[in-house]
C-alpha atoms as a PDB file:
ATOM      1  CA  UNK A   1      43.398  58.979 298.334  1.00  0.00           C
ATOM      2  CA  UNK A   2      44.592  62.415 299.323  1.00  0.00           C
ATOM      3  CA  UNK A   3      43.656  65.673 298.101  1.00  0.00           C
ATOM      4  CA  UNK A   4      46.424  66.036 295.488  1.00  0.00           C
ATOM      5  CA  UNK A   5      45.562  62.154 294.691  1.00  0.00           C
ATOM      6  CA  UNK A   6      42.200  63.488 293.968  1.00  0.00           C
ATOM      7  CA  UNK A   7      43.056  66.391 291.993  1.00  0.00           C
ATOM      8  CA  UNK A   8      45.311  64.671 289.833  1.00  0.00           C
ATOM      9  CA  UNK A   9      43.642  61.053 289.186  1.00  0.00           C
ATOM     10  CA  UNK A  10      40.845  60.622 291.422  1.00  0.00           C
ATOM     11  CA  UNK A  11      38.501  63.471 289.435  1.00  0.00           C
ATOM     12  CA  UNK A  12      38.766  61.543 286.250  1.00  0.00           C
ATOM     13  CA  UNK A  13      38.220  58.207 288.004  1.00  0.00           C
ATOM     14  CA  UNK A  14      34.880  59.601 289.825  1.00  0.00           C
ATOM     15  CA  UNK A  15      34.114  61.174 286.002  1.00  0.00           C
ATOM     16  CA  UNK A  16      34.111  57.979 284.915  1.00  0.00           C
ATOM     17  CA  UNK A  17      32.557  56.530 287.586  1.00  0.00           C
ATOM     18  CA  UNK A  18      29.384  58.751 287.524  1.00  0.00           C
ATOM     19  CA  UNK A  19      28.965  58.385 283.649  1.00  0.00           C
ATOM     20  CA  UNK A  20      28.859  54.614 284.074  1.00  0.00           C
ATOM     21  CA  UNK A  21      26.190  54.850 286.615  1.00  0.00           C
ATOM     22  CA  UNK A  22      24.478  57.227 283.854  1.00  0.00           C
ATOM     23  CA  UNK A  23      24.758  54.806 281.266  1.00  0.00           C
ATOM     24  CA  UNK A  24      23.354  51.726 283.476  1.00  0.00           C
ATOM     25  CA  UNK A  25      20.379  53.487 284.825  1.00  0.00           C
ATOM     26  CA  UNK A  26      19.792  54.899 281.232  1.00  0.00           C
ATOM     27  CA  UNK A  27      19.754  51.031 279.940  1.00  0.00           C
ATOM     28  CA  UNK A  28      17.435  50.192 282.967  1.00  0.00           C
ATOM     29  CA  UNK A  29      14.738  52.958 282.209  1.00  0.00           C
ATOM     30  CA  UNK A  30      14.474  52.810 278.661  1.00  0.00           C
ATOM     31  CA  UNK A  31      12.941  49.038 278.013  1.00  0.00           C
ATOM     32  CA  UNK A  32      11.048  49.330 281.002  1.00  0.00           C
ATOM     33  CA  UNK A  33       7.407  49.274 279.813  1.00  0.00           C
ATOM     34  CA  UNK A  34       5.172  51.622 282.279  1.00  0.00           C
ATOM     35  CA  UNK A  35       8.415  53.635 283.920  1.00  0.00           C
ATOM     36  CA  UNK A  36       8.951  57.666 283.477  1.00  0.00           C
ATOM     37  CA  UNK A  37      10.960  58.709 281.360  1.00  0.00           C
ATOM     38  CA  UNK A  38      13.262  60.980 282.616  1.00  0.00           C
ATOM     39  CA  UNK A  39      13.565  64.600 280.235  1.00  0.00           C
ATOM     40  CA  UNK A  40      17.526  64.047 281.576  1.00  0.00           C
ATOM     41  CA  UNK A  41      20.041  61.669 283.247  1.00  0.00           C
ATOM     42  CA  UNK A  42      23.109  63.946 283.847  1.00  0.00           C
ATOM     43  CA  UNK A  43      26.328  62.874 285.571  1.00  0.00           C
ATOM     44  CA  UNK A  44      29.131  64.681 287.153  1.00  0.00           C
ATOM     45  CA  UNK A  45      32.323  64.517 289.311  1.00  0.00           C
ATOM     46  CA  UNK A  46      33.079  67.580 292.042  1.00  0.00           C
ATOM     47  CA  UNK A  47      35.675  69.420 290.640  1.00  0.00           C
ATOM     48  CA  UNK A  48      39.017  69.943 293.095  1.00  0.00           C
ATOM     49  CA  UNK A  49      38.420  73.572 293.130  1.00  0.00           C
ATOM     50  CA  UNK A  50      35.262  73.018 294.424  1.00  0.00           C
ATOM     51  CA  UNK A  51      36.190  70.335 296.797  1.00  0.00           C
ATOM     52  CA  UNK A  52      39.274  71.415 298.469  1.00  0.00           C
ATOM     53  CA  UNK A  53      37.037  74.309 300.973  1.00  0.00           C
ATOM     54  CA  UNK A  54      35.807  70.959 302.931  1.00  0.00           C
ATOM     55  CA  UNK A  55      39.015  68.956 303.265  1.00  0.00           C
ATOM     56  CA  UNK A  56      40.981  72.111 303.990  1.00  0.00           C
ATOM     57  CA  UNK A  57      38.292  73.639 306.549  1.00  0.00           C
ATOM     58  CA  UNK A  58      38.320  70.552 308.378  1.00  0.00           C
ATOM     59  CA  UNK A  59      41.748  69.950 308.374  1.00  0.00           C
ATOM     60  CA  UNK A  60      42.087  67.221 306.294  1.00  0.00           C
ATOM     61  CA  UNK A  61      43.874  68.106 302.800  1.00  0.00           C
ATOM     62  CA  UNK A  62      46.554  65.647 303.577  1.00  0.00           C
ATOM     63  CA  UNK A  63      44.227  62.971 305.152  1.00  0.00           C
ATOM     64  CA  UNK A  64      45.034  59.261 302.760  1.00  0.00           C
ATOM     65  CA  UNK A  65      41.252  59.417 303.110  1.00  0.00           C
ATOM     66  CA  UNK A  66      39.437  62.311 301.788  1.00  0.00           C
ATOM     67  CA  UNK A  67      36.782  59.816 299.799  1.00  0.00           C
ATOM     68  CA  UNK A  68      35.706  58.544 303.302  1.00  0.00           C
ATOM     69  CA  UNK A  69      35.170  61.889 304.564  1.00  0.00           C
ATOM     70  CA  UNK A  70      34.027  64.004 301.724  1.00  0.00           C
ATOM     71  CA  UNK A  71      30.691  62.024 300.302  1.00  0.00           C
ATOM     72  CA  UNK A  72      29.565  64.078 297.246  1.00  0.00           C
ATOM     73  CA  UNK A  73      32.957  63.249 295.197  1.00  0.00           C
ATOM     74  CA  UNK A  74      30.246  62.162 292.274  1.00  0.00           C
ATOM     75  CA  UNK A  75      26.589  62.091 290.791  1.00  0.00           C
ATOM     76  CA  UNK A  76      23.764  61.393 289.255  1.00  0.00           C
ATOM     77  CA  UNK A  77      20.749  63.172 288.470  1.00  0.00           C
ATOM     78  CA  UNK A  78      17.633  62.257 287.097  1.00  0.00           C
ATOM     79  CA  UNK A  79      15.372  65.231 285.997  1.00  0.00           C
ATOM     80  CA  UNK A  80      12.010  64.674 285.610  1.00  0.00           C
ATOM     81  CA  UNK A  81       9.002  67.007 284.440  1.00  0.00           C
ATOM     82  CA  UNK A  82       6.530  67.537 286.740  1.00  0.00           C
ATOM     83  CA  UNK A  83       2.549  67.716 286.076  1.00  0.00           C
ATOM     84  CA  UNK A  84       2.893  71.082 286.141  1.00  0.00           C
ATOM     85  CA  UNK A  85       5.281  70.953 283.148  1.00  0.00           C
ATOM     86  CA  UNK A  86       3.614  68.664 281.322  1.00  0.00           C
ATOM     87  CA  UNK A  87       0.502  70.570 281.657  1.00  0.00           C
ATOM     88  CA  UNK A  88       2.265  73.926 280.728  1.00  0.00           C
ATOM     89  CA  UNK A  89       3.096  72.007 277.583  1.00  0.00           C
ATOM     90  CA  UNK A  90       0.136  71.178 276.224  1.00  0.00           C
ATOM     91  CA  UNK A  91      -1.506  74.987 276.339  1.00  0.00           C
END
């Protein structure tokens, strides 16, 4: 997909995407006996404002391609406290 492809359908689909990822590592984690849990699983897709600077620098806004040059169209985050935080919490 192209930039404009992007902008217009491809955010939402990536949106989507991320969230299902979300929701299947969130169903992994949770019945797992003896696995962290994390404080947060948060998902996102770039946003076209933010994307276009890499596309355009390179010269590639109207590339049929900009998924298999741009990488971070999407993702997934899994916070988790530290023993620092946990310890903080306990005082």
């Amino acid at each position: 997909m192209n930039f404009d492809e992007h902008q217009g359908k491809g955010e939402a689909w990536y949106a989507e995407f991320a969230c299902v990822v979300r929701d299947i590592l969130e169903k992994a984690i949770n019945p797992a006996e003896g696995v962290p849990r994390p404080q947060s699983i948060q998902c996102r897709a770039k946003k076209a404002s933010r994307l276009k600077p890499k596309p355009e620098a390179r010269g590639l806004l109207q590339s049929s391609s900009v998924e298999e040059e741009i990488e971070d169209l999407a993702g997934v985050r899994l916070i988790f406290y530290t023993n620092t935080d946990a310890d903080r919490g306990k005082g």
